[in-house]
C-alpha atoms as a PDB file:
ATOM      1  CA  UNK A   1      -8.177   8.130  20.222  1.00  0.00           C
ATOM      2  CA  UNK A   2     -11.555   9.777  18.786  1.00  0.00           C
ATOM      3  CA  UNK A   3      -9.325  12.398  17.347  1.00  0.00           C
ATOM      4  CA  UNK A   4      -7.482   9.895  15.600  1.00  0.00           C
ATOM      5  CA  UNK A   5      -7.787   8.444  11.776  1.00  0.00           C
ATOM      6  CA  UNK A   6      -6.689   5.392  10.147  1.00  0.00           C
ATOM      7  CA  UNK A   7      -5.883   5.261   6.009  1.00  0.00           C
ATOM      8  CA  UNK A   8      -6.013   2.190   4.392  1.00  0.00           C
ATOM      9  CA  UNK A   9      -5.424   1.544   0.928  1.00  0.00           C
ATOM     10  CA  UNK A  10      -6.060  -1.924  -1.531  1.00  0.00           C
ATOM     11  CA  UNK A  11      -4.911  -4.006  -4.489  1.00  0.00           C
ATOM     12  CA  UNK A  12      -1.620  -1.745  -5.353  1.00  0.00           C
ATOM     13  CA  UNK A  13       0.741  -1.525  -5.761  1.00  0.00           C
ATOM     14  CA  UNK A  14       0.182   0.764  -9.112  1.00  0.00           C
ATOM     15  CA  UNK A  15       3.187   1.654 -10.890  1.00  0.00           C
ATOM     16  CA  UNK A  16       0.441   5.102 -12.288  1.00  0.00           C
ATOM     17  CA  UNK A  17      -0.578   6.064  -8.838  1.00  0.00           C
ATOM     18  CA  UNK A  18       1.364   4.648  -5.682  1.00  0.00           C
ATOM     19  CA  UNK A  19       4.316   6.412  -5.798  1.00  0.00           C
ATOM     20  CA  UNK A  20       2.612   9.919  -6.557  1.00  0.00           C
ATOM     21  CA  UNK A  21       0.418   8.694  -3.036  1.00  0.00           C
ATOM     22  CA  UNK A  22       3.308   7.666  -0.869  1.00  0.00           C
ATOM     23  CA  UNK A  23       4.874  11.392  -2.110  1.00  0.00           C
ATOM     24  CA  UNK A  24       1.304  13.240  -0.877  1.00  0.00           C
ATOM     25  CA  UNK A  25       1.463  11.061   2.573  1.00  0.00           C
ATOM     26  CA  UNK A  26       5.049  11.688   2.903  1.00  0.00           C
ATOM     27  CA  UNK A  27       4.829  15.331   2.133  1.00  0.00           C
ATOM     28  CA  UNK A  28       2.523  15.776   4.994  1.00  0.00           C
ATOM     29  CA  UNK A  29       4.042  13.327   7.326  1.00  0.00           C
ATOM     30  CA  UNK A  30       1.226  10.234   7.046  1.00  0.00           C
ATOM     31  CA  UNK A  31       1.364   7.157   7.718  1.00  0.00           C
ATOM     32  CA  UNK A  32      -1.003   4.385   6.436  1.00  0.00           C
ATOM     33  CA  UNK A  33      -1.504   0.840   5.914  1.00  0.00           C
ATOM     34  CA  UNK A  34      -0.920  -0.680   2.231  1.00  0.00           C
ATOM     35  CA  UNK A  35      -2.668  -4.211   1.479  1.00  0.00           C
ATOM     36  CA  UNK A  36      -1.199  -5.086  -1.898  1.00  0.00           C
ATOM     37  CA  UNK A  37      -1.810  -7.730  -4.261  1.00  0.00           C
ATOM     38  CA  UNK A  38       1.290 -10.536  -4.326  1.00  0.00           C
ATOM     39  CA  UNK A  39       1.574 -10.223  -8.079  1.00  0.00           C
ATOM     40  CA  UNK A  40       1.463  -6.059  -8.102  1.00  0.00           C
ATOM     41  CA  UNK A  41       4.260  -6.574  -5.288  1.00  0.00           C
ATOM     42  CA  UNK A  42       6.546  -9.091  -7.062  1.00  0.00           C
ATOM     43  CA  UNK A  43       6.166  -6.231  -9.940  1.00  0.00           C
ATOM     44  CA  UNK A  44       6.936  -3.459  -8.134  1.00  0.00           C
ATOM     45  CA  UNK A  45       9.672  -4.504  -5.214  1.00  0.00           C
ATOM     46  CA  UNK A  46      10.720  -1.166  -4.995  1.00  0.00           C
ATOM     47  CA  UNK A  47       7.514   0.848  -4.221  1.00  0.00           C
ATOM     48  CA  UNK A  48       7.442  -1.958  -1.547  1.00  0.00           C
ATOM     49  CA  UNK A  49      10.504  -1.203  -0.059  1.00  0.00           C
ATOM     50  CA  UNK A  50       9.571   2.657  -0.374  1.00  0.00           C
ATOM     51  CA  UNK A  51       6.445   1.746   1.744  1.00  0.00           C
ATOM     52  CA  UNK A  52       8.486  -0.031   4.647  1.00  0.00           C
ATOM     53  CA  UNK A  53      11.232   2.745   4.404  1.00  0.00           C
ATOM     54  CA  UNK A  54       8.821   5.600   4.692  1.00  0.00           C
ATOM     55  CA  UNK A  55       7.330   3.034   7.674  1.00  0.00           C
ATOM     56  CA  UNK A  56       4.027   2.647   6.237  1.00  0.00           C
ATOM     57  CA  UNK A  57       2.085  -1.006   7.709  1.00  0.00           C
ATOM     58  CA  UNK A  58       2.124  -3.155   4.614  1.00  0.00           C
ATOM     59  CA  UNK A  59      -0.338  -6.053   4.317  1.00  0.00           C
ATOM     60  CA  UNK A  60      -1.297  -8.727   2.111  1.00  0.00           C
ATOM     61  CA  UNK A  61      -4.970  -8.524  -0.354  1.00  0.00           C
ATOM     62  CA  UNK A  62      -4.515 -11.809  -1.498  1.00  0.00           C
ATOM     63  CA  UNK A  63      -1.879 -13.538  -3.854  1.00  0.00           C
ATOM     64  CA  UNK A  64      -3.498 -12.859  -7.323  1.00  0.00           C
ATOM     65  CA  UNK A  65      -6.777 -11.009  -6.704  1.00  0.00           C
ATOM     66  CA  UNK A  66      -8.967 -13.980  -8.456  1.00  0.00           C
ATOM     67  CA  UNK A  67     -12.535 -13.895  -8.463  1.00  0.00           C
ATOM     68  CA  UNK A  68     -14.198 -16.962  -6.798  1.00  0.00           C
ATOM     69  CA  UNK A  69     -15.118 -18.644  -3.426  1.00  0.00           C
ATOM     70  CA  UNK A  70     -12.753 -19.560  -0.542  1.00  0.00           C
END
């Protein structure tokens, strides 16, 4: 749909700024999609489960964010 938007948001989640986001999309009925960072996410289970609950697309960045080749 050309009317249509999609929000996408890396490397959280932040303990500082992710829950004060998922408040702004909520408050204004948004949904995006969330790739997070495996050790951010093993920090911060419940902004996680916040994310599915509120039924935002959650995906994975990478495991630890390390610099280097594949």
């Amino acid at each position: 749909d050309a009317s249509s938007i999609v929000l996408t948001f890396d490397d959280g989640p932040s303990p500082r700024y992710t829950a004060e986001l998922l408040d702004m999309l909520c408050a204004n009925n948004v949904r995006a999609t969330f790739f997070v960072v495996g050790v951010f996410a093993q920090d911060n289970p419940e902004l996680i489960k916040r994310m599915q609950h509120d039924g935002h697309t959650i995906g994975i960045h990478s495991f630890a964010h390390e610099n280097g080749l594949f």
